[in-house]
C-alpha atoms as a PDB file:
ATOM      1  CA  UNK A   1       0.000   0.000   0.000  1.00  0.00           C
ATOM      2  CA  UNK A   2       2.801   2.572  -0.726  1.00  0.00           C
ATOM      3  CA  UNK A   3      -0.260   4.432  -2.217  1.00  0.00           C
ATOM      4  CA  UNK A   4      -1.000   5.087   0.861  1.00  0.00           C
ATOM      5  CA  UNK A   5       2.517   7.476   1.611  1.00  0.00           C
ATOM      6  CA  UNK A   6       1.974   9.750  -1.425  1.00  0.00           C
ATOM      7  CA  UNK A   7       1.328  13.281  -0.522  1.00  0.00           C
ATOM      8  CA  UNK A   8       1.082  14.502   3.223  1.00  0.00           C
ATOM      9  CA  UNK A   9       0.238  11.910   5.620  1.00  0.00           C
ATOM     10  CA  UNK A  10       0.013  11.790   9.595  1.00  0.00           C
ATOM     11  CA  UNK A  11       1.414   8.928  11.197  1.00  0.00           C
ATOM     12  CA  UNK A  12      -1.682   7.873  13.733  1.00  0.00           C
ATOM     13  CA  UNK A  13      -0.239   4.740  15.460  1.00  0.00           C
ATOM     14  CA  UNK A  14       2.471   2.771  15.610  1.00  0.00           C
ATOM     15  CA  UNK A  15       3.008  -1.083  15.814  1.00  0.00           C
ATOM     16  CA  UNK A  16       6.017  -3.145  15.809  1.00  0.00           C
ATOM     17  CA  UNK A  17       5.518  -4.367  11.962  1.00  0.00           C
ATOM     18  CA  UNK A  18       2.535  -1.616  10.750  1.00  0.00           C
ATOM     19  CA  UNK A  19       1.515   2.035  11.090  1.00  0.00           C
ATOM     20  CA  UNK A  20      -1.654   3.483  10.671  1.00  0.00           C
ATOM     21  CA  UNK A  21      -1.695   6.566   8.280  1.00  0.00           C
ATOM     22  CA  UNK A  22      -3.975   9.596   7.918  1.00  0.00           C
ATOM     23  CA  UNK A  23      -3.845  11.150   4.342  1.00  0.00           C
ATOM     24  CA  UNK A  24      -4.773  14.810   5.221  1.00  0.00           C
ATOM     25  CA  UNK A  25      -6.054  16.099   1.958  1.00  0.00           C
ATOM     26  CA  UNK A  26      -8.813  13.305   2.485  1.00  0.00           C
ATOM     27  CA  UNK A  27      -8.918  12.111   6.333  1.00  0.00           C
ATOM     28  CA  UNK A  28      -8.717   8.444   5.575  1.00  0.00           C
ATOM     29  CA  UNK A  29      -6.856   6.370   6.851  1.00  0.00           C
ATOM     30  CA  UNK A  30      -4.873   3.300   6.175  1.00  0.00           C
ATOM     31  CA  UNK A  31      -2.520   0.814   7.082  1.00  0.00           C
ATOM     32  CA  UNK A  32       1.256   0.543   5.874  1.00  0.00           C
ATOM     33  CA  UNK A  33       4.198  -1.591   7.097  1.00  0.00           C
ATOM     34  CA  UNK A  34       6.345  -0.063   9.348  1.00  0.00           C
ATOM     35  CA  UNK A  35       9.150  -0.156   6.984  1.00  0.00           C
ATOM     36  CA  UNK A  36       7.403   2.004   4.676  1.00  0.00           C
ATOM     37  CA  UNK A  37       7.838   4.831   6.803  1.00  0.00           C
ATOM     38  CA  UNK A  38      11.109   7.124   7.710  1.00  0.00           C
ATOM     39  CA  UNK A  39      13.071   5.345  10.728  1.00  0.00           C
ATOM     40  CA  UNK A  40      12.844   8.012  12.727  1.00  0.00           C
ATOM     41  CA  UNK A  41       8.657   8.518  12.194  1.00  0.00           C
ATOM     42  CA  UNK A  42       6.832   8.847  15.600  1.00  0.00           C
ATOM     43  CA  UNK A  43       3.270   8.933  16.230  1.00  0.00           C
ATOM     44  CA  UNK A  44       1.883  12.595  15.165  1.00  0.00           C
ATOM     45  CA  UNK A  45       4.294  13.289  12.670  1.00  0.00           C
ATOM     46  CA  UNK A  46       3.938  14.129   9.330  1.00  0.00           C
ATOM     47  CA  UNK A  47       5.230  12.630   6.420  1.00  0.00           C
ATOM     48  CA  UNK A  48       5.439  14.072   2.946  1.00  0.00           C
ATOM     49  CA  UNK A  49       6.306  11.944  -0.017  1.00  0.00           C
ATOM     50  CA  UNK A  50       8.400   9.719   2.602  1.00  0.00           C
ATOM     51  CA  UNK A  51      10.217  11.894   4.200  1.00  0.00           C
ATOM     52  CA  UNK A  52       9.345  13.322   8.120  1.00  0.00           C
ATOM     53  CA  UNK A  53       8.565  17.084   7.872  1.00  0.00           C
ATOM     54  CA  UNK A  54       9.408  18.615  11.035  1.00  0.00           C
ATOM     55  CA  UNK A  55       7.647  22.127  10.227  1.00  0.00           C
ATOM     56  CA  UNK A  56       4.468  20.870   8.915  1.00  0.00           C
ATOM     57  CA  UNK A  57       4.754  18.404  12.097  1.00  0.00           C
ATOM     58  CA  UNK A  58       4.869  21.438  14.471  1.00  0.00           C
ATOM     59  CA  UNK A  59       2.017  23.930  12.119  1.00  0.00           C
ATOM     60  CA  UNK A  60      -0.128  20.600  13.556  1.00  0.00           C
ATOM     61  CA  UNK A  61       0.464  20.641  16.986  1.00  0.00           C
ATOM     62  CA  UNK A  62       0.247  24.404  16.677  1.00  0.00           C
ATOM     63  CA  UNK A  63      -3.337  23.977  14.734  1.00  0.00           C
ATOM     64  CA  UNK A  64      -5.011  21.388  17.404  1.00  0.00           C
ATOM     65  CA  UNK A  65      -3.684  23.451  20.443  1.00  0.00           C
ATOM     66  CA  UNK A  66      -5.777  26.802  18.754  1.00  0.00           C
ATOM     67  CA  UNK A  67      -8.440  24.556  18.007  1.00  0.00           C
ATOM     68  CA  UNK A  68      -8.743  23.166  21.523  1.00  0.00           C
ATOM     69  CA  UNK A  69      -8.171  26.360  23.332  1.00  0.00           C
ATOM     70  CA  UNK A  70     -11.192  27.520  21.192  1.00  0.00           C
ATOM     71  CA  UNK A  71     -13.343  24.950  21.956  1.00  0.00           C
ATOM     72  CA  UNK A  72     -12.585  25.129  25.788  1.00  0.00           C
ATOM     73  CA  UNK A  73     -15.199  25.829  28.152  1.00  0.00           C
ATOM     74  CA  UNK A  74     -14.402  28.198  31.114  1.00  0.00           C
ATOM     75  CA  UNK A  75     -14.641  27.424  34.730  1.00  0.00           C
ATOM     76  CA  UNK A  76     -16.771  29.337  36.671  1.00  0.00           C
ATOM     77  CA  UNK A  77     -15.483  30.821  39.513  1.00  0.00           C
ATOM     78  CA  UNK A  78     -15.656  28.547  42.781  1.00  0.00           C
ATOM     79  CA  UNK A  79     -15.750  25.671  41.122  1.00  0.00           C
ATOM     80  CA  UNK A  80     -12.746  22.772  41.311  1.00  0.00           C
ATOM     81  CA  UNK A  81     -11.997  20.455  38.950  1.00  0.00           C
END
């Protein structure tokens, strides 16, 4: 399935033989082997044509921290958690 790696992909989980892959232009995901992937891949990165982009990798993080600040609901005041 090295369809799969083509264009910008975000590694979802890791196994000891397989990695499950989002493709972001779509949101689906998929399975690959392992091997597939750059050695140094982690879960959350992204991967563009096989190789580990570190800057798109960190405009992600950046994107879902926004995104869940956003969506945050404030604590009222007296109230503990």
């Amino acid at each position: 399935m090295a369809g799969c790696l083509v264009g910008m992909v975000q590694v979802e989980l890791l196994e000891d033989t397989r990695a499950q892959v989002v493709r972001l232009e779509t949101g689906r995901a998929c399975t690959v082997e392992r091997a597939e992937l750059p050695v140094d891949a982690r879960e959350g990165d992204v991967v563009v044509d096989g190789r580990r982009e570190p800057d798109a990798t960190a405009l992600r993080v950046l994107e879902v921290a926004l995104k869940r600040a956003r969506l945050a609901a404030p604590v009222p005041p007296g109230l503990e958690l």
